[in-house]
Protein backbone atom coordinates (compact mmCIF):
# COMPACT_ATOMS: atom_id res chain seq x y z
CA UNK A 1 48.84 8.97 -45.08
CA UNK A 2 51.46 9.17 -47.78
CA UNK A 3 54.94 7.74 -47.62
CA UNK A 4 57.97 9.52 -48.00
CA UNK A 5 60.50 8.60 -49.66
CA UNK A 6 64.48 8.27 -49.48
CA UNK A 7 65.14 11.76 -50.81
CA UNK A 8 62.41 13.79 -49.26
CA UNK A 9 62.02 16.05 -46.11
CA UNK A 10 61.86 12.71 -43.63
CA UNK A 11 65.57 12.44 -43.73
CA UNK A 12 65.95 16.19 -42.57
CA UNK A 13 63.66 15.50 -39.27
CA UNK A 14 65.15 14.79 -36.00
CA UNK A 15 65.68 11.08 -35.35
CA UNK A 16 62.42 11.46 -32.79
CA UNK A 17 60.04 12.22 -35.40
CA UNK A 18 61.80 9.86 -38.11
CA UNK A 19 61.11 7.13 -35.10
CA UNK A 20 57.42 7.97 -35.07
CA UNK A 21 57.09 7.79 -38.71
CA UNK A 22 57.98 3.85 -39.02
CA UNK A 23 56.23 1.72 -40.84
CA UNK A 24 53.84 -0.19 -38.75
CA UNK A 25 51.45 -1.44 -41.30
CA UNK A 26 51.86 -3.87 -44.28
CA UNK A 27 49.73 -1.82 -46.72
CA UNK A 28 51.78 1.29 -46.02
CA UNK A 29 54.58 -0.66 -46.23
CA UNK A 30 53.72 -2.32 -49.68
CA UNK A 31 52.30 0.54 -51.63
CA UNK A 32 56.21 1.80 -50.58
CA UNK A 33 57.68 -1.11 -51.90
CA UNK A 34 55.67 -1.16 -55.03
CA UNK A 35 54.04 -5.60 -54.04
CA UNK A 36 50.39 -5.79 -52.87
CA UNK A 37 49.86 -7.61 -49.71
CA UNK A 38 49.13 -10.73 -52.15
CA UNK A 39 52.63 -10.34 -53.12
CA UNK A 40 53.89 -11.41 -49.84
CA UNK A 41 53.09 -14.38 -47.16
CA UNK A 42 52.15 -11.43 -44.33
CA UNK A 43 50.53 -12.57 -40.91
CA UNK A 44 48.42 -10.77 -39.10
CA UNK A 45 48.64 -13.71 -36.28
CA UNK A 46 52.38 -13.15 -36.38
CA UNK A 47 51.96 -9.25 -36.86
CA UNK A 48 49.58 -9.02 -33.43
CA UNK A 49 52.31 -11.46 -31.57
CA UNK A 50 54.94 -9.40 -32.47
CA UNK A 51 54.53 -6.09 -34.23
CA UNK A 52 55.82 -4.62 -37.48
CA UNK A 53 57.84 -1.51 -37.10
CA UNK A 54 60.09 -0.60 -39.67
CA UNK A 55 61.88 2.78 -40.05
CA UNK A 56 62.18 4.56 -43.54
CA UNK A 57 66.08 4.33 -43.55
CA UNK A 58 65.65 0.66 -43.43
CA UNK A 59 62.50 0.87 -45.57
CA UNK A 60 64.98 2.45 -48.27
CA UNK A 61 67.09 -0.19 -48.70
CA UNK A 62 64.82 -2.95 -49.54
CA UNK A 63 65.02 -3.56 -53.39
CA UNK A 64 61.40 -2.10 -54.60
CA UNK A 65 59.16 -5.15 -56.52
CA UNK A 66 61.06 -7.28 -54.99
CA UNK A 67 58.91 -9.93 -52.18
CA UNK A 68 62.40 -11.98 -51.39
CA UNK A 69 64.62 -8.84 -50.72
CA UNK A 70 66.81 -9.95 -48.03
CA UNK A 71 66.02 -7.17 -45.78
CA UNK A 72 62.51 -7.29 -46.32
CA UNK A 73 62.65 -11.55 -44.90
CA UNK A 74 64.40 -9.79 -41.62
CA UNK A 75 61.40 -7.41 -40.93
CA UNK A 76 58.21 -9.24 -42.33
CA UNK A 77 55.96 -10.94 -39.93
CA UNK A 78 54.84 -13.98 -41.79
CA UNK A 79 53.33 -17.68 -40.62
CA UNK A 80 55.95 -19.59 -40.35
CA UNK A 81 56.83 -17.60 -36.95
CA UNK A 82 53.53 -19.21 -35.75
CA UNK A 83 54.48 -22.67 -35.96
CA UNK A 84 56.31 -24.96 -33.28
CA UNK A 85 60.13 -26.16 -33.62
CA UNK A 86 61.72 -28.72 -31.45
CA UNK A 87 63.58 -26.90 -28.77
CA UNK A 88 62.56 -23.11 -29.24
CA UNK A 89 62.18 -21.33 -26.38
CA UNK A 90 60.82 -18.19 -25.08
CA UNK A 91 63.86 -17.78 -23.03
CA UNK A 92 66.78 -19.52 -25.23
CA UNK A 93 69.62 -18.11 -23.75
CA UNK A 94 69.12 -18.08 -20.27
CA UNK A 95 68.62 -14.36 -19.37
CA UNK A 96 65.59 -14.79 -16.51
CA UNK A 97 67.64 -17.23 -14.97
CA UNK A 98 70.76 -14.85 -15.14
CA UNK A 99 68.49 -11.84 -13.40
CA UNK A 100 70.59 -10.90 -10.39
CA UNK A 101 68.29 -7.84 -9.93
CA UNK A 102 65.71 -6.01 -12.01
CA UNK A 103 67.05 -4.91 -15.26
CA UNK A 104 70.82 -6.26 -14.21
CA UNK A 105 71.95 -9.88 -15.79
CA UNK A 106 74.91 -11.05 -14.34
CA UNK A 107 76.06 -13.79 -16.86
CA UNK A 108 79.69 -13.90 -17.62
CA UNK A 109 83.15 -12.62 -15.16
CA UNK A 110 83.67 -8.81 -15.28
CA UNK A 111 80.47 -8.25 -17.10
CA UNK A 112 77.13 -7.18 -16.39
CA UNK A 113 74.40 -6.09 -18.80
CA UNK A 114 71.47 -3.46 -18.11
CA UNK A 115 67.97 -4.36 -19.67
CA UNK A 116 67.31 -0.24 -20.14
CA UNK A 117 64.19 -0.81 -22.41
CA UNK A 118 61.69 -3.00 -24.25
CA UNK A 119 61.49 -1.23 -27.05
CA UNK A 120 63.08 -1.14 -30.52
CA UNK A 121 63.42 1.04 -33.74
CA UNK A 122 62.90 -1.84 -35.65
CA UNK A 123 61.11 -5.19 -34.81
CA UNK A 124 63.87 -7.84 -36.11
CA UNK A 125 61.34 -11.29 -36.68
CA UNK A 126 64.01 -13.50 -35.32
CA UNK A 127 65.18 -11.47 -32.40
CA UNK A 128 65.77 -13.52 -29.46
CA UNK A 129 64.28 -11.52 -26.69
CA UNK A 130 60.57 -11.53 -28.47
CA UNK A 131 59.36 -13.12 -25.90
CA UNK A 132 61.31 -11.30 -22.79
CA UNK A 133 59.25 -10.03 -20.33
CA UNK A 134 60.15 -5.96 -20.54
CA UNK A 135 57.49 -5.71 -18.32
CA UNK A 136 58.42 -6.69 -15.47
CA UNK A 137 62.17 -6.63 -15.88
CA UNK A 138 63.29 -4.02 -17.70
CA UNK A 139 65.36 -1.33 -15.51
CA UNK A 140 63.17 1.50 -15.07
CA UNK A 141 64.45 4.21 -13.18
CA UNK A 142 63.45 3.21 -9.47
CA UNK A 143 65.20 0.12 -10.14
CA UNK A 144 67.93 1.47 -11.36
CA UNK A 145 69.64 2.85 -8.50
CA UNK A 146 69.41 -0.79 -6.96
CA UNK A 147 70.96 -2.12 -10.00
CA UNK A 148 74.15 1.05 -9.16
CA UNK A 149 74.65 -0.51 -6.08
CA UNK A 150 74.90 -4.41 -7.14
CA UNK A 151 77.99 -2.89 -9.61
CA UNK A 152 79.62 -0.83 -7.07
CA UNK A 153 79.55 -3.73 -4.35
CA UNK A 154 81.40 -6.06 -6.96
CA UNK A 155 85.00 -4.85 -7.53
CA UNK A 156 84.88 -7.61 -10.45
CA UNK A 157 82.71 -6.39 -12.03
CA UNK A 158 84.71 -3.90 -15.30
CA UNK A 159 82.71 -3.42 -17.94
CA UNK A 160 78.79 -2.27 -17.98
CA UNK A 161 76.67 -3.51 -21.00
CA UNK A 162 74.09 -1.45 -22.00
CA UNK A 163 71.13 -3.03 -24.22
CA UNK A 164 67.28 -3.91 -24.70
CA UNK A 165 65.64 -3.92 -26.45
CA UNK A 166 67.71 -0.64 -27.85
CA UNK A 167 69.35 1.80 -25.42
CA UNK A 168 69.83 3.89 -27.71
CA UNK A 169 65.73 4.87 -28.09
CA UNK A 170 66.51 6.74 -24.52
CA UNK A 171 67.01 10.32 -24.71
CA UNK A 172 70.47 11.66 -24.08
CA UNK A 173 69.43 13.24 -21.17
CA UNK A 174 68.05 9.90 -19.82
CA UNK A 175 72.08 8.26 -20.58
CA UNK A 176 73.70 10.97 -19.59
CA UNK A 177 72.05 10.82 -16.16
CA UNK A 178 73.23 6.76 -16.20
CA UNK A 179 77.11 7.83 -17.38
CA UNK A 180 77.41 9.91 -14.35
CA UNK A 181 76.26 6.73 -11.75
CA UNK A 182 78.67 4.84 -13.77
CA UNK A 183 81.11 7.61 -13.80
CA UNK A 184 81.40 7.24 -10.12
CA UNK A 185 82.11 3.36 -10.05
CA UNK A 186 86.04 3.63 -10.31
CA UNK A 187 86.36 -0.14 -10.96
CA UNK A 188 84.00 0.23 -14.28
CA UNK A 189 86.69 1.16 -17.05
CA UNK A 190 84.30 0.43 -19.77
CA UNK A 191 80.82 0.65 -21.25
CA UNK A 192 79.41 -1.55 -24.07
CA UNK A 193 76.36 -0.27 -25.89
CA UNK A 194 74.54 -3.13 -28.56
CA UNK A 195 72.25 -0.89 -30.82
CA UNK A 196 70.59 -1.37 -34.25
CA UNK A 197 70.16 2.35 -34.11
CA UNK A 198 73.01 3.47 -35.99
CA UNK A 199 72.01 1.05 -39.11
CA UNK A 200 68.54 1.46 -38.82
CA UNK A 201 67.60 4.67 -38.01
CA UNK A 202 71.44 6.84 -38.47
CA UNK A 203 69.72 9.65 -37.47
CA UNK A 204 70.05 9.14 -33.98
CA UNK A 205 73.96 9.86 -34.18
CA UNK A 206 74.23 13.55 -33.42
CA UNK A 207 76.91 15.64 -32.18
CA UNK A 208 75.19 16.03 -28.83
CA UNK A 209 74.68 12.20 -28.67
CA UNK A 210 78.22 12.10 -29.12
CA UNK A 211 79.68 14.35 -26.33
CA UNK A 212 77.25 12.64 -24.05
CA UNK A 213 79.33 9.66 -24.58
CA UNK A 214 82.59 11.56 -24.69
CA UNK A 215 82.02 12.70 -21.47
CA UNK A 216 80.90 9.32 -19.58
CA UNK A 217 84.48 9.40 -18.76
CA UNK A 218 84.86 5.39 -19.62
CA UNK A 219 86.33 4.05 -22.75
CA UNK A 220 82.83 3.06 -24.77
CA UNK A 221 82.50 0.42 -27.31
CA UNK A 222 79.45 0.28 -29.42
CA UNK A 223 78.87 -3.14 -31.25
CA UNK A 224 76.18 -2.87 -33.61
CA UNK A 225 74.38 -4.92 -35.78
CA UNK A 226 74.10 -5.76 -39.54
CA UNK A 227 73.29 -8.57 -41.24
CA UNK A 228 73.59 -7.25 -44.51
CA UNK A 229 75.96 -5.03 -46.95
CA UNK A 230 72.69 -4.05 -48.59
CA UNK A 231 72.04 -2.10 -44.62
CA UNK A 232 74.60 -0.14 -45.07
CA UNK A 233 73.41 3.58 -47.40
CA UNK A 234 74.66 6.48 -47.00
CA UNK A 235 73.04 7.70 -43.90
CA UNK A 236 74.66 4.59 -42.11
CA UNK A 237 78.00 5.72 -43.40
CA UNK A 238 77.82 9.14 -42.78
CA UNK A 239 76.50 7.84 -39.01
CA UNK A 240 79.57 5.19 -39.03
CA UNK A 241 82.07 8.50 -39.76
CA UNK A 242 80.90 10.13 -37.07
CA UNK A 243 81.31 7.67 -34.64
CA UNK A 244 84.87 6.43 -35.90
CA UNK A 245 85.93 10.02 -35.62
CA UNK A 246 85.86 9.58 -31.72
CA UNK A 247 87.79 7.46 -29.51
CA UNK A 248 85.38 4.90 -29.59
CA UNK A 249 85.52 0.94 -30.47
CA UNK A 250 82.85 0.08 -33.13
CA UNK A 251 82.04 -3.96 -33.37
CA UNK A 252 79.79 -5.51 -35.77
CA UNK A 253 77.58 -8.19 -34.81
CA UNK A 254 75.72 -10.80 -37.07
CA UNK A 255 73.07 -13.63 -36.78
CA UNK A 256 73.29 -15.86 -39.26
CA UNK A 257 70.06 -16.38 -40.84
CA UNK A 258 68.47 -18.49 -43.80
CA UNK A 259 67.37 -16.79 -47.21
CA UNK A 260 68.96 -13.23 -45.61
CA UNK A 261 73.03 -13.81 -45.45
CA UNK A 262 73.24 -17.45 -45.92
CA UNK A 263 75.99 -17.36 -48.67
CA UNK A 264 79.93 -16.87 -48.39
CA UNK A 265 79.74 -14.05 -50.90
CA UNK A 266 77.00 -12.26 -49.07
CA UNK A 267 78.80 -12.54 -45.60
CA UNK A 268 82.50 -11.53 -47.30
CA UNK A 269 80.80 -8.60 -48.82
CA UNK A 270 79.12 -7.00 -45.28
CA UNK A 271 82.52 -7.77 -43.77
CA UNK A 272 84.51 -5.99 -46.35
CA UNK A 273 81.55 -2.89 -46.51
CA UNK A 274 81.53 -2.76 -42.95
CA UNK A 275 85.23 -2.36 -42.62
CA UNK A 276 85.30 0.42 -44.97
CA UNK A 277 82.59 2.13 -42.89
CA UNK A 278 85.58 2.10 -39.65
CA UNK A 279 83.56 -1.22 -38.10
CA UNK A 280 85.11 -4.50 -37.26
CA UNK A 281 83.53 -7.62 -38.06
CA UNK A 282 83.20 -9.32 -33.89
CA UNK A 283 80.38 -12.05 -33.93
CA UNK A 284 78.59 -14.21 -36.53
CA UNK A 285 75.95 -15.64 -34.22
CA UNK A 286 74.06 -18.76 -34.91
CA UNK A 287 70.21 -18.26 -34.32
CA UNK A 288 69.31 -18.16 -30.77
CA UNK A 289 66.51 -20.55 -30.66
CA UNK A 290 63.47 -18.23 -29.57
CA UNK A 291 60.09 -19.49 -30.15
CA UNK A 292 58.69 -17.89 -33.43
CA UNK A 293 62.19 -17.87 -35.68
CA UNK A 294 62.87 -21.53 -36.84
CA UNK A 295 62.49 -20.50 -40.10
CA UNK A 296 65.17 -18.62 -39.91
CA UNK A 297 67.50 -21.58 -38.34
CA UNK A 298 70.76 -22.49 -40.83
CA UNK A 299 71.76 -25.99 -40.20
CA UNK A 300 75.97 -25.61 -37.66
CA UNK A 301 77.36 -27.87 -41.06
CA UNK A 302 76.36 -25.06 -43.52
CA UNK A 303 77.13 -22.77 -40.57
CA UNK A 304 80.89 -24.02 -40.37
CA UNK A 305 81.34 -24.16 -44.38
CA UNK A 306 80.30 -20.51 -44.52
CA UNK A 307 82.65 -19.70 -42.30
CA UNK A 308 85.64 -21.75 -43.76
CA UNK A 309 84.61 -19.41 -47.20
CA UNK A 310 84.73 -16.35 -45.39
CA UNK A 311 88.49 -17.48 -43.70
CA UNK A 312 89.82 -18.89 -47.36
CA UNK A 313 88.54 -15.32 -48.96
CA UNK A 314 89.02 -12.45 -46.44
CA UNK A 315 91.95 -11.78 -44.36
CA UNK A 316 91.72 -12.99 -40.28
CA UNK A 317 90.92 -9.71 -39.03
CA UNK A 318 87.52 -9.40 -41.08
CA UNK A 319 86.42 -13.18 -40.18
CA UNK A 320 84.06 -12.78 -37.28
CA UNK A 321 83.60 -15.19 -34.70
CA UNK A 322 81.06 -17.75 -35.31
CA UNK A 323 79.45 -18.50 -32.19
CA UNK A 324 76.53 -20.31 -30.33
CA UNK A 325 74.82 -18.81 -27.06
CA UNK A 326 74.09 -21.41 -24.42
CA UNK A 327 72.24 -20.95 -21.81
CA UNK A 328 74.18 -21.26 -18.77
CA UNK A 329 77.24 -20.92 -20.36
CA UNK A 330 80.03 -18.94 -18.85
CA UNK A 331 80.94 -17.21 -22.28
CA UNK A 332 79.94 -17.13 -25.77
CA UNK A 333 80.68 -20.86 -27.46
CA UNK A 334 82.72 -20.84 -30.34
CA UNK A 335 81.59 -23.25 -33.32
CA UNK A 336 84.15 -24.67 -35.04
């Protein structure tokens, strides 16, 4: 099949068929790139673990020739993911034993987050629910009414989380059917939606994705997630305008992540790009220790000196957070 490429007729097909168009094969994915498979240290172990799926938007921003692109180490199933490091998990931050009901975790105060889907645009190597068990836990629709009822019985409960996998890979008529349950839960003022979509595949902001959330009736703030300035082309940006032309909050979160943003420069440049683009830099995550990405793992010292280069550069409001997850915990941990 040939590839398309940045500037042909893929970018002008709904965000449906640019979806079913992702990479999902290394060859495809190399003759793209311009490397041979040789080029690279691919796995087809790692690959039939977890699968390759890369869309083309993503696809486009990887540096062609180049086998240690940045972007190319986040998406790239290679060995390393098969080997064994001391204390990663296939459940590393405590989300089975935070299940209150199927597809519902009920982890921090005021907070509760939906497990909509299991699937992804993109297949991040060191995401940390790899291993989650969508199967049997993600809130499918006969569970969802169940999971309604848990929120409306707690009057504590103020702000609905929507994530994944990606929420944002159901259909607007599938969230627009979920705003208006929410809709009717007077004590929820606000909804929370964690996507990839809008850097990966921009597409999927449209106008009518956009009045679905304008009328959920709750104030919504999408976080979303980019590790790198080199993410962010001009489909992201247009995406990013549409959004910031709404009354909506747009976050930014980060994981921090060897050979992909582990340098002050590289993490004070995505914070400055992403502020341009209307989004404010929220979370720099340490790695979330799920089995299959201690490769990725940067050591909390270098962690904490990256940090103190991104607070001596940039001003305070564009120096995320630099947190740890731990399981358990009643909140996110800062690191300092």
């Amino acid at each position: 099949m040939p590839v398309p490429f940045p500037d042909s007729p893929h970018f002008l097909k709904n965000w449906q068929q640019q979806l079913a168009e992702a990479f999902t094969d290394f060859a495809d994915l190399c003759r793209y790139l311009n490397l041979t498979v040789a080029d690279l240290p691919v796995s087809q172990a790692a690959a039939r673990d977890f699968p390759m799926r890369v869309p083309l938007n993503f696809a486009s921003c990887i540096e062609k020739g180049n086998p240690d692109d940045p972007l190319l180490r986040q998406i790239l199933p290679v060995s390393h993911e098969l080997q064994s490091y001391p204390g990663f998990t296939n459940d590393p931050v405590g989300d089975l034993a935070a299940t209150a009901q199927t597809g519902l975790l009920h982890k921090y105060h005021g907070r509760v987050l939906l497990i909509n889907t299991g699937s992804c645009a993109i297949n991040c190597r060191y995401c940390f629910r790899r291993n989650f068990p969508y199967g049997d836990l993600q809130l499918g629709k006969q569970a969802e009414q169940a999971a309604i009822t848990y929120i409306q019985q707690d009057p504590g409960i103020s702000e609905v989380i929507l994530s994944g996998g990606d929420p944002l890979l159901l259909s607007d008529a599938r969230l627009a059917q979920l705003f208006d349950k929410l809709i009717a839960v007077k004590h929820v003022k606000r909804i929370r939606i964690h996507s990839r979509l809008p850097i990966v595949l921009p597409a999927r902001i449209t106008a009518e994705f956009i009045e679905t959330l304008k009328q959920s009736g709750k104030q919504i703030i999408i976080v979303m997630h980019c590790n790198h300035a080199n993410e962010l082309n001009g489909h992201v940006l247009a995406a990013c305008h549409s959004l910031r032309n709404q009354p909506f909050t747009l976050l930014n979160q980060s994981v921090l992540l060897k050979g992909v943003n582990d340098n002050g420069c590289v993490l004070c440049e995505l914070s400055e790009r992403l502020f341009e683009a209307g989004v404010l830099p929220y979370y720099l995550h340490l790695l979330d220790k799920a089995k299959g990405t201690g490769h990725f793992e940067v050591p909390e010292a270098v962690a904490l000196d990256l940090h103190r280069q991104m607070q001596a550069k940039l001003p305070g409001y564009l120096v995320p957070k630099l947190v740890r997850e731990i399981a358990g915990g009643r909140s996110k941990s800062y690191v300092t």
